[in-house]
Protein backbone atom coordinates (compact mmCIF):
# COMPACT_ATOMS: atom_id res chain seq x y z
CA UNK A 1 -99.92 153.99 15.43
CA UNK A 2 -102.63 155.86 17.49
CA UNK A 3 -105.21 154.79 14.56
CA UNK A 4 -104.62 150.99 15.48
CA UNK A 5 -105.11 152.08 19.32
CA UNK A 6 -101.00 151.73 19.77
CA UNK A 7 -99.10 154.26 21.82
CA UNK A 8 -95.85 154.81 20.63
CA UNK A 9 -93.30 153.49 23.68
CA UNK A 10 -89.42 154.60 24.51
CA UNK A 11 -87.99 151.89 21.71
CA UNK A 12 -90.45 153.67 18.82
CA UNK A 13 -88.78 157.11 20.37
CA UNK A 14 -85.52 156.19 20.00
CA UNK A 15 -85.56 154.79 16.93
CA UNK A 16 -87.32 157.93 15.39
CA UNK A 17 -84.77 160.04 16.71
CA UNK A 18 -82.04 157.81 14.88
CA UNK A 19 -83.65 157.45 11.70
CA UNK A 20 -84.26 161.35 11.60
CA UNK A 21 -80.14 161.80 12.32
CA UNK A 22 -79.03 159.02 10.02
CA UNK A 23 -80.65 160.76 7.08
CA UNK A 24 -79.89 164.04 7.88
CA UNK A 25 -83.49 165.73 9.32
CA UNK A 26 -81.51 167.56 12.52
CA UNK A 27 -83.97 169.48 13.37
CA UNK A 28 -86.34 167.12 13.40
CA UNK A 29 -84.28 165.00 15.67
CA UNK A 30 -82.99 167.43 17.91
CA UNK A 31 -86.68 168.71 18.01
CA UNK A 32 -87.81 165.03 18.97
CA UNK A 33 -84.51 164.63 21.89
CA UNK A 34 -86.01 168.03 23.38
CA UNK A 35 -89.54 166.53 24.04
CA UNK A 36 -87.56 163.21 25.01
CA UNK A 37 -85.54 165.25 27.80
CA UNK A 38 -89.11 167.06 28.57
CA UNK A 39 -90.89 164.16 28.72
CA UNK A 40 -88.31 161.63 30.35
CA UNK A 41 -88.41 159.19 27.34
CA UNK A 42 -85.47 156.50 28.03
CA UNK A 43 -83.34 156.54 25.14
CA UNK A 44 -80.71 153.70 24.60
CA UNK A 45 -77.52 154.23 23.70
CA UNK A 46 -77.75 153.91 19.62
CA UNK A 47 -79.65 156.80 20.06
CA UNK A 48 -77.75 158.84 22.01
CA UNK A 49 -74.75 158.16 19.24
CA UNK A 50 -76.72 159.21 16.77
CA UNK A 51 -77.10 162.54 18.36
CA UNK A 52 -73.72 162.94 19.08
CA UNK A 53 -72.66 161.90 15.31
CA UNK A 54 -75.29 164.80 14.57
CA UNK A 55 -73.50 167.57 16.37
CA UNK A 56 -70.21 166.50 14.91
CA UNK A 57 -71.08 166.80 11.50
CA UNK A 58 -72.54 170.47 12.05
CA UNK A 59 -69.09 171.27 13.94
CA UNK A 60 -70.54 171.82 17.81
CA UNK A 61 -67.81 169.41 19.56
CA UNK A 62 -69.11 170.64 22.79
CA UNK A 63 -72.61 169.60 21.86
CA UNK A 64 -71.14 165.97 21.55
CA UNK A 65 -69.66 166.52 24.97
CA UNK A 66 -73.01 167.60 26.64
CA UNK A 67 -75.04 164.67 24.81
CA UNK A 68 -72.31 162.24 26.60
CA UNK A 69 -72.82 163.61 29.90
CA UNK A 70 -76.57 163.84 29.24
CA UNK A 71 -76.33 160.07 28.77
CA UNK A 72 -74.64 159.47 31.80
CA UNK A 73 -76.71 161.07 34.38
CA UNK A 74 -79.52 159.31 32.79
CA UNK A 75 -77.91 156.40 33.73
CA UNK A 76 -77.25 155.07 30.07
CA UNK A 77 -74.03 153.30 29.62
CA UNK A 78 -71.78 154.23 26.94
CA UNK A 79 -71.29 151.30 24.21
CA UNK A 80 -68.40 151.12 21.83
CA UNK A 81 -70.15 152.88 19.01
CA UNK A 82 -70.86 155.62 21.36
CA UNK A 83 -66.99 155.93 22.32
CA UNK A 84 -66.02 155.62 18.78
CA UNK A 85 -68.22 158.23 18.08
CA UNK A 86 -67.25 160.55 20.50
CA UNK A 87 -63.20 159.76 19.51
CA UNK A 88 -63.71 160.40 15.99
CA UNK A 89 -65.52 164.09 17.02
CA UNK A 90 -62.60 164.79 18.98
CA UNK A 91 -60.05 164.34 16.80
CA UNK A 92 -61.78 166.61 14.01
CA UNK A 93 -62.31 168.97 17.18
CA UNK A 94 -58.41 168.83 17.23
CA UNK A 95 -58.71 167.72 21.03
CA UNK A 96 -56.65 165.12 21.49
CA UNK A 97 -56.31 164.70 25.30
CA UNK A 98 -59.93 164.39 25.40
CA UNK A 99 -59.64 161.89 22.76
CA UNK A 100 -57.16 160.50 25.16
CA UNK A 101 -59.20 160.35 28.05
CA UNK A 102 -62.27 158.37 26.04
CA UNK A 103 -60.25 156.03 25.26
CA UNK A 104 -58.84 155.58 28.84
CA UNK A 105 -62.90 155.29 29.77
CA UNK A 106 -63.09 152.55 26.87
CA UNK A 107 -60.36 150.61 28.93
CA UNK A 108 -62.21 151.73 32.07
CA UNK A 109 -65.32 150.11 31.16
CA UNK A 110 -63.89 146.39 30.12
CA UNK A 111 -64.46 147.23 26.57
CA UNK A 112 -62.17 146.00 23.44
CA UNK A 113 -61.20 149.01 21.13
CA UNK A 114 -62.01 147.96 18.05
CA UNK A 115 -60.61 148.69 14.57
CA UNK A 116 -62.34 152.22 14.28
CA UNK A 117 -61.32 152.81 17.77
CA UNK A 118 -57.45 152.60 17.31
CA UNK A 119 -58.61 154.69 13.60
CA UNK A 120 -60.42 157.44 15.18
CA UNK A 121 -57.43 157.81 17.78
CA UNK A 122 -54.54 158.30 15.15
CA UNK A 123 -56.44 160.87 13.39
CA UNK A 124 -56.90 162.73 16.21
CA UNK A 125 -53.30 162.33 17.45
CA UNK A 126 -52.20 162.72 13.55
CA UNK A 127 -53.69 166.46 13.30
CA UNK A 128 -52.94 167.14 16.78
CA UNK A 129 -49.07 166.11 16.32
CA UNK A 130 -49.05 164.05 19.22
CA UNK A 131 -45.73 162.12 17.79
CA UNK A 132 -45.42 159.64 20.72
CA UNK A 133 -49.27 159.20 21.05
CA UNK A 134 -49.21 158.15 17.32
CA UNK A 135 -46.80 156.19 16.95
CA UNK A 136 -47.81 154.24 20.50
CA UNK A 137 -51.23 153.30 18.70
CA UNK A 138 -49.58 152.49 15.68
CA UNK A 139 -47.31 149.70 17.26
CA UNK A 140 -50.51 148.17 19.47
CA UNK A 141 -52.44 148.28 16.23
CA UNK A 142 -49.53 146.53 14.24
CA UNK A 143 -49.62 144.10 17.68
CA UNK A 144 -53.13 143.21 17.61
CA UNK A 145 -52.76 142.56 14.10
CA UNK A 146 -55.21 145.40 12.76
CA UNK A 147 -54.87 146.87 9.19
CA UNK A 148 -54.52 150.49 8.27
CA UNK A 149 -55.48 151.97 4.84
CA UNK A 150 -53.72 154.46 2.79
CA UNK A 151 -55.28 157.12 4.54
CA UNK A 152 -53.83 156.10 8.13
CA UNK A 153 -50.50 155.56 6.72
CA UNK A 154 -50.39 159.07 5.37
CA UNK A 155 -51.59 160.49 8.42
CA UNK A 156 -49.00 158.97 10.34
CA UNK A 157 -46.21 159.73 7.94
CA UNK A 158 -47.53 163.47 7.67
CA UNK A 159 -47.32 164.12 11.65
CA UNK A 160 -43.53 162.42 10.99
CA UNK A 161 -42.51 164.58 8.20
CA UNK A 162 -43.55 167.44 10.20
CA UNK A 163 -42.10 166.40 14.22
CA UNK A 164 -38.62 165.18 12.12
CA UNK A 165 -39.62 161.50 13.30
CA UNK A 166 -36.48 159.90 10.54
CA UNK A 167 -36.69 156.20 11.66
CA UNK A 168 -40.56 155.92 12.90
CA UNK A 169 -41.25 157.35 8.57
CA UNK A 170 -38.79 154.82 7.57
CA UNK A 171 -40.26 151.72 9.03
CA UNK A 172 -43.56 152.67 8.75
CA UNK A 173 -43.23 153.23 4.85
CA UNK A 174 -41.64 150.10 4.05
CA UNK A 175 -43.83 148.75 6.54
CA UNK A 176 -46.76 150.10 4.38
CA UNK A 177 -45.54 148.61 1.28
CA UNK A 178 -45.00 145.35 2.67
CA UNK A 179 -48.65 145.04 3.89
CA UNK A 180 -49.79 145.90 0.36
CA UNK A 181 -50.87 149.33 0.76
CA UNK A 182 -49.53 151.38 -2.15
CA UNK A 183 -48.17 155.04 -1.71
CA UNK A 184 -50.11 157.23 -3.15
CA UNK A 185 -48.86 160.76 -3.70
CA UNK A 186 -49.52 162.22 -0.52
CA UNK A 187 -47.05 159.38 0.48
CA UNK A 188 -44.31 160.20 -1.23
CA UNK A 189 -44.77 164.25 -0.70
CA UNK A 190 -44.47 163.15 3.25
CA UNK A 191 -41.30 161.67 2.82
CA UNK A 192 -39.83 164.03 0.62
CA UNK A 193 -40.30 166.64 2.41
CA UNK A 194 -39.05 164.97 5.47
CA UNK A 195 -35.77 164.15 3.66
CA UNK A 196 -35.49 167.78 2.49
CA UNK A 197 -36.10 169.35 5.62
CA UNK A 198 -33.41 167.05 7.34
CA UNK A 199 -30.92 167.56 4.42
CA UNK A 200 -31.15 164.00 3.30
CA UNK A 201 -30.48 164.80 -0.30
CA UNK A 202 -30.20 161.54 -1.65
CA UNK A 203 -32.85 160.12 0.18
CA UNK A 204 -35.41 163.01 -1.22
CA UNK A 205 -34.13 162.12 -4.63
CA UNK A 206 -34.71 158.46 -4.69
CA UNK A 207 -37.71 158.93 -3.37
CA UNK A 208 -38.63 161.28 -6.34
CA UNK A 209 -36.95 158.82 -8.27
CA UNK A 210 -39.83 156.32 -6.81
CA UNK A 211 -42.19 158.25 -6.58
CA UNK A 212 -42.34 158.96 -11.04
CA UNK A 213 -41.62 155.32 -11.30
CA UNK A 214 -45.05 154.96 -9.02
CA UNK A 215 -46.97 157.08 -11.58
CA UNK A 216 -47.06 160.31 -9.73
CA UNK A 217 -46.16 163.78 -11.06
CA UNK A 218 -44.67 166.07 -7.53
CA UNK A 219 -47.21 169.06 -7.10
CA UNK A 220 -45.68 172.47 -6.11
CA UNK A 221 -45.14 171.90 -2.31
CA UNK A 222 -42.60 169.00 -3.00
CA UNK A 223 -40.89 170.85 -5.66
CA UNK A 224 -40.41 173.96 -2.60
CA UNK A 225 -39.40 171.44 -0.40
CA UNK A 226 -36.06 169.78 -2.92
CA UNK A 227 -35.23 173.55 -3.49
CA UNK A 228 -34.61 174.02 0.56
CA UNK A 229 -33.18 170.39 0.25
CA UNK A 230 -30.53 171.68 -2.85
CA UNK A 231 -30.09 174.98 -1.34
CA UNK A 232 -28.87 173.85 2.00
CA UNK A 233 -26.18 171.96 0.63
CA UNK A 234 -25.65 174.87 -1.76
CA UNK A 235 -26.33 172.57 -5.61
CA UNK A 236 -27.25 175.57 -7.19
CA UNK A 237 -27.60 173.86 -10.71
CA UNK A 238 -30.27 171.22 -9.04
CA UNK A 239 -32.02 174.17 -7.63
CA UNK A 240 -32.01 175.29 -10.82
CA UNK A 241 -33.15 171.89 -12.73
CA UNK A 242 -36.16 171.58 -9.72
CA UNK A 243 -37.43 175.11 -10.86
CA UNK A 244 -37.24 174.04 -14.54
CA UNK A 245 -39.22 171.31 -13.69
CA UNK A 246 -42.04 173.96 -12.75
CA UNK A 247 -42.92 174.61 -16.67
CA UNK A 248 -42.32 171.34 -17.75
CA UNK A 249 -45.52 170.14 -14.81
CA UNK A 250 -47.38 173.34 -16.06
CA UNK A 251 -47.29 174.03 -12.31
CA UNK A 252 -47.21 178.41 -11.70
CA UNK A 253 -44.60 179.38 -8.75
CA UNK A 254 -46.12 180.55 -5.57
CA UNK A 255 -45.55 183.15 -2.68
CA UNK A 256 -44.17 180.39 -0.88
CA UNK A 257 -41.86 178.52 -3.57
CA UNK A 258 -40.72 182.58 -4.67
CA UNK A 259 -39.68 183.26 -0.89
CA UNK A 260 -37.88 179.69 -0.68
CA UNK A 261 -35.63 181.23 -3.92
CA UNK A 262 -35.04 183.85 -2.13
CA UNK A 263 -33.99 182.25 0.83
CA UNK A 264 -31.75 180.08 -1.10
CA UNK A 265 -30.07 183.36 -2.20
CA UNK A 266 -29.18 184.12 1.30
CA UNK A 267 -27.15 180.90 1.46
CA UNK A 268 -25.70 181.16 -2.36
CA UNK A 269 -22.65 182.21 -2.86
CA UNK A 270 -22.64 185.55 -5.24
CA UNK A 271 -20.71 184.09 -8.19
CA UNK A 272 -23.94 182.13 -8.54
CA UNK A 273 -26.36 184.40 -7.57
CA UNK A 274 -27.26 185.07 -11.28
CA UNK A 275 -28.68 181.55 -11.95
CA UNK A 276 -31.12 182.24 -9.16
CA UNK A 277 -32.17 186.09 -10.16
CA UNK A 278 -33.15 184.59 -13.77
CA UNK A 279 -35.44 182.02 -11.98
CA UNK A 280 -36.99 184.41 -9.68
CA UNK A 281 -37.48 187.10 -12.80
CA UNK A 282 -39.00 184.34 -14.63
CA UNK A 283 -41.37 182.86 -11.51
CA UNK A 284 -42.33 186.76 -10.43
CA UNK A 285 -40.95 189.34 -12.58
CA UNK A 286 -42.10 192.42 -9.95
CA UNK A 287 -39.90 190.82 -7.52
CA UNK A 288 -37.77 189.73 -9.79
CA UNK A 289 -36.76 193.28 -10.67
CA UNK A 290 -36.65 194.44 -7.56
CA UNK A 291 -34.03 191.14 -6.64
CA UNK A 292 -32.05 192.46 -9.61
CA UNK A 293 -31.21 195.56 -8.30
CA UNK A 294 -30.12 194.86 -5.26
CA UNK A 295 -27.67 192.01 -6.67
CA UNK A 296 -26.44 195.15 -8.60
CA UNK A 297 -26.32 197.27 -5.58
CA UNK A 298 -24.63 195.04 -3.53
CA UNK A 299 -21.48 194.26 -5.81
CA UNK A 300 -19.31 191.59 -4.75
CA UNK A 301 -19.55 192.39 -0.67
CA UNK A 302 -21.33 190.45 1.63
CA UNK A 303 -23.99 187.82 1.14
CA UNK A 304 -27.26 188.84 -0.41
């Protein structure tokens, strides 16, 4: 530019600096937003989203926090692609009340959350478990008639397996096949785990049931999760059948899924116990010798 007697101006600035962040040169765009601050360039406010996109993909969350206050007391006003930004940095920050509060400062400022607005917000209230936050953005999104992808849905559904939210799963599953998304198996792991954990046993076993007829083969953590389920309600023999299942997937037992055996044990009564010492020999025969002798030890008195 200087060759054709042109002097680069604040616009040329800015967009250098995004262009640099959008494919990937940091340092040369946080090298060229330390001679802006220096030299009192005035960036806009694609520019300063940019930055703050930068410092959320290298994991400083209170660099985004400083750019956005940098921005303000230069007197730049935050746009909707800025807030977005911001939201979506928060929620992998796992800080949801500050996610909360940008998106009280969208309202604030007259703006319309868009679709990667009320997005940004459930993950962050997802990871966070923030049940009430979650499923309040859920219902306005459903209101303002705004999709969700599989990825939403599963988010939602995780934070509701894990807070015990029954009903919320319930309607937002069929709710989710009703709009066309299809469960994937992330899906159905959500809800049967959330079935076992509540002692829903014929709820975790249709959805199994569904969940094969969908295509899916259960991975090791919903397999743990139908042996609490069984061994709650003390059906030894289907505690049995899940573990079986184990070597038919070609799926090797855990630390976890061995100390959710043993667990059952301490609910089994001991005329069964047996059935569960051969599957813990087989899953971890250390432990399962060690299991074995104190069955032996303890006789018929008291539970194990």
């Amino acid at each position: 530019m200087p060759s054709f007697g042109l002097d680069p101006d604040d616009v040329t600035f800015s967009t250098m600096i995004d262009s640099y962040g959008r494919v990937g040169n940091v340092e040369m765009a946080l090298s060229l937003y330390d001679r802006a601050r220096t030299e009192k360039w005035r960036l806009d406010a694609t520019t300063f989203s940019t930055l703050i996109r930068i410092y959320k993909v290298s994991g400083n969350f209170d660099g985004c926090l400083n750019v956005y206050e940098e921005m303000k007391a230069l007197g730049v006003k935050p746009n909707l692609v800025v807030y977005n930004t911001l939201l979506d940095a928060m929620g992998r920050a796992r800080r949801p009340w500050q996610a909360k509060k940008f998106y009280q400062d969208i309202i604030d400022s007259g703006l319309s959350p868009s679709q990667a607005t009320y997005a940004a917000l459930l993950r962050a209230y997802g990871r966070a478990r923030y049940g009430e936050d979650t499923i309040k953005t859920y219902r306005e999104m459903k209101e303002k008639g705004l999709s969700l992808n599989v990825l939403l849905y599963n988010t939602i559904l995780a934070m509701c397996a894990d807070l015990g939210f029954v009903d919320e799963a319930i309607e937002i599953f069929e709710d989710m096949k009703s709009s066309g998304i299809c469960p994937d198996s992330w899906t159905f792991s959500s809800m049967i785990t959330m079935s076992s954990c509540c002692g829903k046993v014929s709820e975790a076993e249709n959805m199994l049931n569904e969940m094969f007829e969908a295509g899916f083969q259960p991975n090791i953590f919903v397999l743990t999760s139908l042996i609490q389920c069984y061994g709650k309600t003390q059906r030894i023999d289907d505690v049995v059948k899940t573990f079986n299942r184990l070597s038919e997937l070609l799926i090797t037992p855990d630390d976890r899924f061995c100390g959710c055996l043993l667990n059952v044990m301490t609910q089994t009564p001991n005329e069964e116990l047996g059935k569960l010492v051969e599957c813990v020999e087989r899953a971890n025969p250390k432990l399962g010798h060690v299991v074995k002798l104190l069955v032996e030890e303890q006789g018929n008195e008291g539970a194990f």
